[in-house]
C-alpha atoms as a PDB file:
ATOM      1  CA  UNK A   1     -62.821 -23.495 197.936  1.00  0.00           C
ATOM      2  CA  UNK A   2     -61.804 -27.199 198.383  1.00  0.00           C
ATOM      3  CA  UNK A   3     -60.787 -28.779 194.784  1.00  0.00           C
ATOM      4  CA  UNK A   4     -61.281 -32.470 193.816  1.00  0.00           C
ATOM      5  CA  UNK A   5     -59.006 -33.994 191.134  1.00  0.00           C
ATOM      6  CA  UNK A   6     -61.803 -36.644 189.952  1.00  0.00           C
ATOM      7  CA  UNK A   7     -64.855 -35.996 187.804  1.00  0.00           C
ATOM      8  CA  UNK A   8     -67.413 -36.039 190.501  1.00  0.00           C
ATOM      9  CA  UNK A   9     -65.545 -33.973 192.411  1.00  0.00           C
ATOM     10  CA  UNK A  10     -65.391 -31.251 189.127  1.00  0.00           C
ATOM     11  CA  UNK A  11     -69.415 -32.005 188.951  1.00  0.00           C
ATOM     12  CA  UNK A  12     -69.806 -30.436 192.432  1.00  0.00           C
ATOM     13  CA  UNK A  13     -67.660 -28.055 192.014  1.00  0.00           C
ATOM     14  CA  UNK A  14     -69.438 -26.898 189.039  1.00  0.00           C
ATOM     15  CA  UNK A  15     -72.827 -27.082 190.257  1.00  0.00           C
ATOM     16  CA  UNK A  16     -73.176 -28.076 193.772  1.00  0.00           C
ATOM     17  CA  UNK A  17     -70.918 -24.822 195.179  1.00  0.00           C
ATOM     18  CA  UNK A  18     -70.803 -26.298 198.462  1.00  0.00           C
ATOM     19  CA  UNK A  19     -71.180 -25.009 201.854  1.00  0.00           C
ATOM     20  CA  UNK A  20     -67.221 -23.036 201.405  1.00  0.00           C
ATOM     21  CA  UNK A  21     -68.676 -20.564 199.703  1.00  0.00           C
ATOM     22  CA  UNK A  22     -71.129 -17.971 201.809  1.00  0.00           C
ATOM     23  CA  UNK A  23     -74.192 -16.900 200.124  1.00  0.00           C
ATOM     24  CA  UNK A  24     -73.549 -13.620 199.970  1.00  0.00           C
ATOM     25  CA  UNK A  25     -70.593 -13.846 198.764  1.00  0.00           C
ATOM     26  CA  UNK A  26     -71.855 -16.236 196.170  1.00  0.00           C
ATOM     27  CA  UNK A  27     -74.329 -13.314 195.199  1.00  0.00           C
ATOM     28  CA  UNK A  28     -71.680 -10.371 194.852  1.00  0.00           C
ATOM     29  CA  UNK A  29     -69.932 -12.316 192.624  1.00  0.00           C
ATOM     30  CA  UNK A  30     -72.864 -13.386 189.956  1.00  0.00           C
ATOM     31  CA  UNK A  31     -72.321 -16.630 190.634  1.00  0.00           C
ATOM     32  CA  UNK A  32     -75.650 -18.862 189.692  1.00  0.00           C
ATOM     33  CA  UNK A  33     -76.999 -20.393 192.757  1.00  0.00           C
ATOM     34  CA  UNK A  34     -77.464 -23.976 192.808  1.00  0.00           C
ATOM     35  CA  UNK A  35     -78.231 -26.003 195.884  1.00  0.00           C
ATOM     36  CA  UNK A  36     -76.853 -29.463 195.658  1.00  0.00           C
ATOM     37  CA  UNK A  37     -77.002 -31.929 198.754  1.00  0.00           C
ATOM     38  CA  UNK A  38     -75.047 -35.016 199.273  1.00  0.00           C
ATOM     39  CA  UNK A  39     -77.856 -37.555 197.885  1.00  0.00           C
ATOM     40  CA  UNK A  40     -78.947 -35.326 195.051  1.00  0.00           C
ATOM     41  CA  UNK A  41     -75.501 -35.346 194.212  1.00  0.00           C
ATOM     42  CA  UNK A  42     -75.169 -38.883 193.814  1.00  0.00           C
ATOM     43  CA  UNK A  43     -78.442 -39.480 192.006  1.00  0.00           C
ATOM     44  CA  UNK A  44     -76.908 -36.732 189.320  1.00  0.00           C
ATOM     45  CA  UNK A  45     -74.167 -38.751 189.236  1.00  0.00           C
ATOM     46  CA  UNK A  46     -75.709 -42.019 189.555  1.00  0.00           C
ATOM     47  CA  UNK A  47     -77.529 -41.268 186.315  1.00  0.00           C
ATOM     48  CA  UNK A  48     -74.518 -39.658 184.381  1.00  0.00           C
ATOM     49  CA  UNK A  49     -72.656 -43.001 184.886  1.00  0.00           C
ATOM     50  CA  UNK A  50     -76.196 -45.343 183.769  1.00  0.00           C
ATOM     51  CA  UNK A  51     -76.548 -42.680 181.037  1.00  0.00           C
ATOM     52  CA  UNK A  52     -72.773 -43.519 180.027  1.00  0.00           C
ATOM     53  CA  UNK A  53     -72.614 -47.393 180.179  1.00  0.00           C
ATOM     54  CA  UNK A  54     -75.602 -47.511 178.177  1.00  0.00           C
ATOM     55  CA  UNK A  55     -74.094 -45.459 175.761  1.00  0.00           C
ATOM     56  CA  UNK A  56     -70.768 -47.184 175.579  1.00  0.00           C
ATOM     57  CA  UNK A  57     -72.685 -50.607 175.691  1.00  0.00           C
ATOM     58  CA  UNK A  58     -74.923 -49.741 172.610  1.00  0.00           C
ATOM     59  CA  UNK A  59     -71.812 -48.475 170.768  1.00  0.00           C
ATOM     60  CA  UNK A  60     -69.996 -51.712 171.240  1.00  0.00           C
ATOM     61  CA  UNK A  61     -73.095 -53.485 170.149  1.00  0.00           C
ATOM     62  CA  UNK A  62     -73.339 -51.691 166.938  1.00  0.00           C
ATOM     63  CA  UNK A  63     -69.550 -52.028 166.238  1.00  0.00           C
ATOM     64  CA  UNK A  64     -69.645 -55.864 166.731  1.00  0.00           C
ATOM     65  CA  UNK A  65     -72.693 -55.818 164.560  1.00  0.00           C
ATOM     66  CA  UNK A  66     -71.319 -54.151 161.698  1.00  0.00           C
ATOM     67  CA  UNK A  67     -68.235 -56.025 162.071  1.00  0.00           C
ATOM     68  CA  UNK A  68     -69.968 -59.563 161.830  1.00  0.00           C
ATOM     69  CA  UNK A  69     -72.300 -58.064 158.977  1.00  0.00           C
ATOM     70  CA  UNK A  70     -68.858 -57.037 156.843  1.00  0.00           C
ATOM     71  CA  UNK A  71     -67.272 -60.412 157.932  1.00  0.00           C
ATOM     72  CA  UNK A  72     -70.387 -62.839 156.557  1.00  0.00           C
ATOM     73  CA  UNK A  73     -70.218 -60.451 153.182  1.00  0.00           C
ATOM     74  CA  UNK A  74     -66.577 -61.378 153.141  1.00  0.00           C
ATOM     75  CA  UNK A  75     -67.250 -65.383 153.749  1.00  0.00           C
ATOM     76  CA  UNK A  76     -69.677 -65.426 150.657  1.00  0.00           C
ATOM     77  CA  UNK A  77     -67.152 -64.028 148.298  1.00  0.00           C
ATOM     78  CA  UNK A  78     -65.481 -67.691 148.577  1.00  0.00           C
ATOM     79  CA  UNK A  79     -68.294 -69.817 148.401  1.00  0.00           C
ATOM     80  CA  UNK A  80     -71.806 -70.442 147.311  1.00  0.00           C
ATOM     81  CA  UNK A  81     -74.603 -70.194 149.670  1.00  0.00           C
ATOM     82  CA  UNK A  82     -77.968 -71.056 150.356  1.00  0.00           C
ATOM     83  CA  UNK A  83     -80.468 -68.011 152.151  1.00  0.00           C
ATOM     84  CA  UNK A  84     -80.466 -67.635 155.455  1.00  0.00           C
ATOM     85  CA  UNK A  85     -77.035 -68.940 155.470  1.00  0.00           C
ATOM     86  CA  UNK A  86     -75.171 -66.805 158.210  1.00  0.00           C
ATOM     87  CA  UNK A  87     -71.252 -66.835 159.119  1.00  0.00           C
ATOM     88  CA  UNK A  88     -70.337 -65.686 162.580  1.00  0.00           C
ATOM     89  CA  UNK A  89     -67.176 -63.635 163.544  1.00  0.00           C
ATOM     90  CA  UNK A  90     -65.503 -66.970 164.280  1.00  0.00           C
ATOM     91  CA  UNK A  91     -65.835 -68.743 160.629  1.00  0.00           C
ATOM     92  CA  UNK A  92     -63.170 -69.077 158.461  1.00  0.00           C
ATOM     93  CA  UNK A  93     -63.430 -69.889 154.588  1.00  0.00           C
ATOM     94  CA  UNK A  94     -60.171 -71.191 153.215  1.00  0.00           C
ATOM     95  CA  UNK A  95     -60.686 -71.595 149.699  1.00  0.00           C
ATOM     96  CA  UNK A  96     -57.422 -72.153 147.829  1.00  0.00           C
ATOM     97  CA  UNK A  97     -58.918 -73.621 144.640  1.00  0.00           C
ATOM     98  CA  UNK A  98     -60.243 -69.979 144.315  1.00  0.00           C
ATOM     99  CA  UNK A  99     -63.289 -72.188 142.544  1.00  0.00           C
ATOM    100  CA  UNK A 100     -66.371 -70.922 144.591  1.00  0.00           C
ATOM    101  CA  UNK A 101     -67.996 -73.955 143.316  1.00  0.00           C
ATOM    102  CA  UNK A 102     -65.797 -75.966 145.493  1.00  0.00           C
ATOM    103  CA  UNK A 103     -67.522 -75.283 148.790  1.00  0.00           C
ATOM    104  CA  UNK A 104     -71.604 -75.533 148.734  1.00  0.00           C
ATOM    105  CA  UNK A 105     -73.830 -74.440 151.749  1.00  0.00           C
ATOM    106  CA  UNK A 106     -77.557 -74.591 151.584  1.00  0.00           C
ATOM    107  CA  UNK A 107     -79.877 -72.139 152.913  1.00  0.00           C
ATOM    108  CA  UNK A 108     -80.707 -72.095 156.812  1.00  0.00           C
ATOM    109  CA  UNK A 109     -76.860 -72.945 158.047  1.00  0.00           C
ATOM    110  CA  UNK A 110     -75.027 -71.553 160.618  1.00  0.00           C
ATOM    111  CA  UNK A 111     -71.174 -71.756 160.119  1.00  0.00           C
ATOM    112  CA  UNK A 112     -68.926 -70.803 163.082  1.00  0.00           C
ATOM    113  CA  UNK A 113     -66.193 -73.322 161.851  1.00  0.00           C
ATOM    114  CA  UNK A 114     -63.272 -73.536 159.286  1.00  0.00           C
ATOM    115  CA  UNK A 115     -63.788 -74.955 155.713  1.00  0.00           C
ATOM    116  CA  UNK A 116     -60.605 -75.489 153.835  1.00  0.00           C
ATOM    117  CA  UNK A 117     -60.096 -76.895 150.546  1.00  0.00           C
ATOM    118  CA  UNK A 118     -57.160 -77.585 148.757  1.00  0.00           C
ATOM    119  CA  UNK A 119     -55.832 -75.454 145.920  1.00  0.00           C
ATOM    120  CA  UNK A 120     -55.365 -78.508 143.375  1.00  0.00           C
ATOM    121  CA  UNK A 121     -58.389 -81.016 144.670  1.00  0.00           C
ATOM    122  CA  UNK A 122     -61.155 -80.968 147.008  1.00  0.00           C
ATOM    123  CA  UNK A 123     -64.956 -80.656 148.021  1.00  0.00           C
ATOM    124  CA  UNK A 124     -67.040 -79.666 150.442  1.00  0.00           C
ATOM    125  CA  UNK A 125     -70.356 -79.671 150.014  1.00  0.00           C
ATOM    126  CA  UNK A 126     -73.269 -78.836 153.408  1.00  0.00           C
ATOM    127  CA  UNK A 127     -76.928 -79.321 153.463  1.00  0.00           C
ATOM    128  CA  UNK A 128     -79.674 -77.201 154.758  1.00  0.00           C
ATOM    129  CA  UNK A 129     -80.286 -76.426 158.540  1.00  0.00           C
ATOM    130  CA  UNK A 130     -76.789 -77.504 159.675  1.00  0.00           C
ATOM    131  CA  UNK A 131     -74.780 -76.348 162.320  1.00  0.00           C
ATOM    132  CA  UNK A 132     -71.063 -76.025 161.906  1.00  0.00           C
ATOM    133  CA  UNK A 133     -69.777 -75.208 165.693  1.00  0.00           C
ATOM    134  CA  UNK A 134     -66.699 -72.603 166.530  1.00  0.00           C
ATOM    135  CA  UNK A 135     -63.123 -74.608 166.202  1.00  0.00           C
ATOM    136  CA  UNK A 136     -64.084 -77.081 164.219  1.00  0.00           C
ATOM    137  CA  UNK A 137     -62.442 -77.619 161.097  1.00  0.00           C
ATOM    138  CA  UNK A 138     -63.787 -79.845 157.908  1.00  0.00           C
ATOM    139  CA  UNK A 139     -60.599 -79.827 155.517  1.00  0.00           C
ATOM    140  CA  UNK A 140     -61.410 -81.516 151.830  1.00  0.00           C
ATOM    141  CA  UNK A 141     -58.279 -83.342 149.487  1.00  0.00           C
ATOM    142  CA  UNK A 142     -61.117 -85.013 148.528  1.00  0.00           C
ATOM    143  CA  UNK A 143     -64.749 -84.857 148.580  1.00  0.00           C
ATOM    144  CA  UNK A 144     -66.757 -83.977 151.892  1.00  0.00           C
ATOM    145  CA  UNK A 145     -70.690 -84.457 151.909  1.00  0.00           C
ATOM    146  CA  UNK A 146     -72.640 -83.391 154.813  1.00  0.00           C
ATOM    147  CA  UNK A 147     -76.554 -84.200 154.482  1.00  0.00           C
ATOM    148  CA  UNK A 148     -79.592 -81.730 155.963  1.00  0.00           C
ATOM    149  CA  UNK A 149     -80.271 -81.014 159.409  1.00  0.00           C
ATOM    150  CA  UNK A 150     -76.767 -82.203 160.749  1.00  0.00           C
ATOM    151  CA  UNK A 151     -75.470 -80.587 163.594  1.00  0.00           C
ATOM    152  CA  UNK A 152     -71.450 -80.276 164.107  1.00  0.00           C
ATOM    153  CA  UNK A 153     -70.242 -79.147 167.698  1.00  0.00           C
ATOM    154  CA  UNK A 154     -67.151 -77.000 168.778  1.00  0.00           C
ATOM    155  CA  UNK A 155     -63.741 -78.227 168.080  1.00  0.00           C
ATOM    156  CA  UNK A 156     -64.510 -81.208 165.802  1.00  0.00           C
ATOM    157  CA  UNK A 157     -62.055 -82.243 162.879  1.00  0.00           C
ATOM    158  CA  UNK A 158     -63.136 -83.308 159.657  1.00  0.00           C
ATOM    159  CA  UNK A 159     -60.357 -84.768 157.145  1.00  0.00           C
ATOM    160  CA  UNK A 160     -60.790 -86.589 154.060  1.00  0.00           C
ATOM    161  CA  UNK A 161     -57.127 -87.228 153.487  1.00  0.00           C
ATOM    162  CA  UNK A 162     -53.501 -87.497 155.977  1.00  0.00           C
ATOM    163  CA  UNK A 163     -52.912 -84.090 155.613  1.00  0.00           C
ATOM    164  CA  UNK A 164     -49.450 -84.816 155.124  1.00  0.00           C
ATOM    165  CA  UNK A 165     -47.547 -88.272 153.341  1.00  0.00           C
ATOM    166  CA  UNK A 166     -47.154 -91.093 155.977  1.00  0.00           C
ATOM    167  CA  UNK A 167     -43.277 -91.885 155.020  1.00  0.00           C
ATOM    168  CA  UNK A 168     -40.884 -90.103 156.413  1.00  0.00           C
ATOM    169  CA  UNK A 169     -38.541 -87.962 153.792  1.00  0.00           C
ATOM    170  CA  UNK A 170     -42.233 -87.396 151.981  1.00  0.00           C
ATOM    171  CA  UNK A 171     -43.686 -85.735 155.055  1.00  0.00           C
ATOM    172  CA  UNK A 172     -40.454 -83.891 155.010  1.00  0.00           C
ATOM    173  CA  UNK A 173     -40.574 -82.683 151.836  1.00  0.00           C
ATOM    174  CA  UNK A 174     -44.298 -81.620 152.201  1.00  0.00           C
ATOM    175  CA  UNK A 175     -43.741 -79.950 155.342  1.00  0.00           C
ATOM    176  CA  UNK A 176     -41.225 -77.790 153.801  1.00  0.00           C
ATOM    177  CA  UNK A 177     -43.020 -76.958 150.297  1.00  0.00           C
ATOM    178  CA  UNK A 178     -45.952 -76.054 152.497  1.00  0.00           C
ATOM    179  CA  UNK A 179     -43.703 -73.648 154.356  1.00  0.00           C
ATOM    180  CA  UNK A 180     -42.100 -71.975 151.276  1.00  0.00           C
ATOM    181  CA  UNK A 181     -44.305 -71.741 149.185  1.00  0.00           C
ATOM    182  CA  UNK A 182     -47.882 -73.077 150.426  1.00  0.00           C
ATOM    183  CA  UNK A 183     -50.292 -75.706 149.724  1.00  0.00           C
ATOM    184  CA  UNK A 184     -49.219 -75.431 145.842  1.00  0.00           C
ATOM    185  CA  UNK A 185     -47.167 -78.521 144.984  1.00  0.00           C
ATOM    186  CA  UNK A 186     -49.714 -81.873 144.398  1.00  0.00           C
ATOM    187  CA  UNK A 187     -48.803 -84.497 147.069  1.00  0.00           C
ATOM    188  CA  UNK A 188     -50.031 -88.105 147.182  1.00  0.00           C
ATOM    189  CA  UNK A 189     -52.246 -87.794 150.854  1.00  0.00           C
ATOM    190  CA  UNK A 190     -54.483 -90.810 149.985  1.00  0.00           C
ATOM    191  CA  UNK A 191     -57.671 -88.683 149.773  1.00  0.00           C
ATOM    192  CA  UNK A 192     -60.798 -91.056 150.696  1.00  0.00           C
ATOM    193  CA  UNK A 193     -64.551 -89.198 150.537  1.00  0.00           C
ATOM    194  CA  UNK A 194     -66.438 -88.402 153.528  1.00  0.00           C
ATOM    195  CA  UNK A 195     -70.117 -88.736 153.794  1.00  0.00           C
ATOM    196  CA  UNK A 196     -72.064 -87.746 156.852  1.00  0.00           C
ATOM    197  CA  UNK A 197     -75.947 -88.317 156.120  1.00  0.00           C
ATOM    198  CA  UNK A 198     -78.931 -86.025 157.577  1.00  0.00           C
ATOM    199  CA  UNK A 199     -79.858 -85.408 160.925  1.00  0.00           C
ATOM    200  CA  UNK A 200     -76.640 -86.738 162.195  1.00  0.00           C
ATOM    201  CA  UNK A 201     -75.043 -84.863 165.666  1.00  0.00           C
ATOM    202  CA  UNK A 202     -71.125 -84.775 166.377  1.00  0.00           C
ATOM    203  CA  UNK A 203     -70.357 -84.157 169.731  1.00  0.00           C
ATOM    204  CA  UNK A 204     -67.735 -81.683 170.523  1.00  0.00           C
ATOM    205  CA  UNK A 205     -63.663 -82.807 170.388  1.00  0.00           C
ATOM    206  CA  UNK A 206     -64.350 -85.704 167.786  1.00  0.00           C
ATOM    207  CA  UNK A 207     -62.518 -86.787 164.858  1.00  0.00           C
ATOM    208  CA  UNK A 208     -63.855 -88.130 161.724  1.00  0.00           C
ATOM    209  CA  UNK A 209     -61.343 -89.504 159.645  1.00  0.00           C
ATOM    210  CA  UNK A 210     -61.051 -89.977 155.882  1.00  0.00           C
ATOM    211  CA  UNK A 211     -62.857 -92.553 153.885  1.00  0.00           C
ATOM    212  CA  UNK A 212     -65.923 -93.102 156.676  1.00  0.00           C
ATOM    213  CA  UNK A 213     -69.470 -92.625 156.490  1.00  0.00           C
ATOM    214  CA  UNK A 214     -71.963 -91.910 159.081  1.00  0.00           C
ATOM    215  CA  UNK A 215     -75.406 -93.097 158.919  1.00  0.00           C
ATOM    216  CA  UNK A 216     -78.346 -90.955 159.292  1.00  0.00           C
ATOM    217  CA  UNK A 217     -79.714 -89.879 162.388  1.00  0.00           C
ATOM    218  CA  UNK A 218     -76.331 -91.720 164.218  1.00  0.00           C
ATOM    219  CA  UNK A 219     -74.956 -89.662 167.574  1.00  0.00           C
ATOM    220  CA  UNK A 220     -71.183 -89.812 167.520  1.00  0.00           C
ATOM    221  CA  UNK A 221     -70.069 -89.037 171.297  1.00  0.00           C
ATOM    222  CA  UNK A 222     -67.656 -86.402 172.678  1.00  0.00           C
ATOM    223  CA  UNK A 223     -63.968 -86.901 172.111  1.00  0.00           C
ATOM    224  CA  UNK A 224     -64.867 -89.601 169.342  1.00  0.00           C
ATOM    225  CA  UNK A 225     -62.345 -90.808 167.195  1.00  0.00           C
ATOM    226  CA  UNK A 226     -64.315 -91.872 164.016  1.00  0.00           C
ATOM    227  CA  UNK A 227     -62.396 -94.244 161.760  1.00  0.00           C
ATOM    228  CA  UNK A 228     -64.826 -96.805 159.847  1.00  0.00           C
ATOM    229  CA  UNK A 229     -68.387 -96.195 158.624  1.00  0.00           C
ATOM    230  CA  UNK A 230     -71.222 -95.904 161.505  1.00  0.00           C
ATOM    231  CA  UNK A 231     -74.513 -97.409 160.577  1.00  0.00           C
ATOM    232  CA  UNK A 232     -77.766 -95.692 160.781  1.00  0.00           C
ATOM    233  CA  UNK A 233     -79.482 -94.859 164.657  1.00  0.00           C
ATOM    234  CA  UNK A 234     -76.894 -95.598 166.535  1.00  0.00           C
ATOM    235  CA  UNK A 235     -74.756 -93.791 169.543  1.00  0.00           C
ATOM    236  CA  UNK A 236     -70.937 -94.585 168.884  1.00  0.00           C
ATOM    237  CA  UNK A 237     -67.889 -93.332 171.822  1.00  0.00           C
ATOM    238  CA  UNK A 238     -64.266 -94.285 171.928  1.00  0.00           C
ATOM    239  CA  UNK A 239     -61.492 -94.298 170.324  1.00  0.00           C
ATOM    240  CA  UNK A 240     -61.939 -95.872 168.069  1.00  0.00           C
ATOM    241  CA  UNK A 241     -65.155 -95.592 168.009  1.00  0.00           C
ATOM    242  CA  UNK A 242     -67.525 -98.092 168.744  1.00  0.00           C
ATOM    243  CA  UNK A 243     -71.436 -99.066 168.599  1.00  0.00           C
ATOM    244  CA  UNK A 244     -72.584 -97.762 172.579  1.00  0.00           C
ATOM    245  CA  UNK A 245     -76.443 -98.568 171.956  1.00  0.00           C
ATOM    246  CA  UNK A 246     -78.784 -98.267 169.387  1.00  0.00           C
ATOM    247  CA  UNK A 247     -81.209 -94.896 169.421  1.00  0.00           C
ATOM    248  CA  UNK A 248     -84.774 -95.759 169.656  1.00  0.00           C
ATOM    249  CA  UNK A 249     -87.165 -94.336 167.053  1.00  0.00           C
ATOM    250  CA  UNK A 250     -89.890 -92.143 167.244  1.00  0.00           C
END
C-alpha cells in the first residue's frame, strides 16, 4: 500500500484505503470499509484545517485577552484611576515616587502611552475621556496637567523639565548617577509646569516642552515642536511652532 509522510496523506491512509487495496482482500482481513474519493477527501480535510485555525485563532484571542486584563490590573497598582479607565498592552506606568497619588487619571481614558514621574518630584495629573496614544511619553520633574476630553496621538513627548543639566560636567555627572544607581540623586533640571486644557488634540511626532500651556480646544500639528504657550482655537505647525490659522467655532 503506497505510504504518505504528511498528515493528509496518514488521513487517507486511515480512512480512505484507496484503490491498492482489493475489496476482498480488504474483507478477509476485517478491515472497516470506507469509501473515500478524491473531493470527499479534501472537503474532510478542508474542514479539519477551518476546524483548526479557528481553534488556534480563538486560543490566541483568549491568551492576548487575559494577558491585557493582568497587564491593566498591574498599571493600577501605580496609580489612581478613574472607571472605565483602561491600559492597553502597550502602556507603561513608571512611577518612581512609589506615591500613587503622584499620577491621577479620571474615568473614561484610554492610556497606550508611558507616564513617568520622578522618584524625588513630579506630577501628572489626566482628565476624563482622554486619549494617551502608543509611544508617547509624558515625563513629570514637575507638574503635568492635562484637562478633559484631550486627545494625545502616537509618539508624542511630553517633558516638564531638560531631562538632564544643560552644562556640560553636570550632564556628565547625571548621566552617570542615572546609570549606577538610577534616577535617585536630586539634580537641578529647571522643572517648569505643563498645562494642556480640555478638548485639545496633539498630532502624532510632536513635542511639548516644559513650562508651555496649550489653550483649549487648540490643534497642535504633526511633528510640532511646542515651546511657548498656544492660545485658545487655534491650529499651530513648525518648529517652533507657530499660529497656522485660527479654528472656527461651532
Amino acid at each position: 500500500m503506497h505510504k504518505t509522510n504528511n498528515w493528509e496523506g496518514w488521513i487517507a491512509d486511515r480512512f480512505a484505503y484507496r484503490h491498492e487495496i482489493p475489496v476482498v482482500e480488504r474483507q478477509a482481513n476485517t478491515i472497516p470499509l470506507y469509501s473515500f474519493d478524491n473531493e470527499e477527501l479534501l472537503s474532510v480535510i478542508t474542514i479539519l484545517e477551518e476546524a483548526m485555525q479557528s481553534i488556534i485563532i480563538r486560543l490566541l484571542a483568549y491568551v492576548i485577552g487575559l494577558w491585557e486584563y493582568i497587564h491593566n490590573l498591574i498599571q493600577r497598582k501605580y496609580c489612581i484611576v478613574g472607571n472605565d479607565t483602561k491600559f492597553y498592552r502597550q502602556s507603561k506606568i513608571v512611577n518612581m515616587s512609589n506615591k500613587n497619588d503622584n499620577i491621577k487619571i479620571a474615568k473614561g481614558t484610554h492610556v497606550r502611552g508611558e507616564l513617568l514621574v520622578y522618584p524625588y518630584r513630579g506630577k501628572i495629573e489626566i482628565g476624563e475621556d482622554c486619549y494617551i496614544g502608543e509611544g508617547t511619553r509624558i515625563w513629570s520633574e514637575k507638574a503635568i496637567s492635562i484637562g478633559n476630553r484631550v486627545l494625545i496621538a502616537h509618539n508624542v513627548d511630553i517633558h516638564d523639565c531638560n531631562d538632564h543639566p544643560v552644562e556640560k560636567i553636570a550632564r556628565h555627572k547625571h548621566f552617570r548617577s542615572i546609570v549606577q544607581e538610577g534616577f535617585s540623586k536630586e539634580f537641578d533640571l529647571n522643572g517648569q509646569e505643563v498645562c494642556i486644557q480640555d478638548d485639545v488634540w496633539i498630532g502624532f511626532g510632536s513635542c511639548i516642552m516644559k513650562g508651555v500651556t496649550i489653550g483649549e480646544g487648540a490643534v497642535i500639528a504633526a511633528h510640532a515642536v511646542v515651546t511657548r504657550d498656544v492660545p485658545s482655537g487655534v491650529l499651530v505647525g513648525g518648529n517652533p511652532a507657530h499660529i497656522i490659522k485660527t479654528i472656527p467655532s461651532e
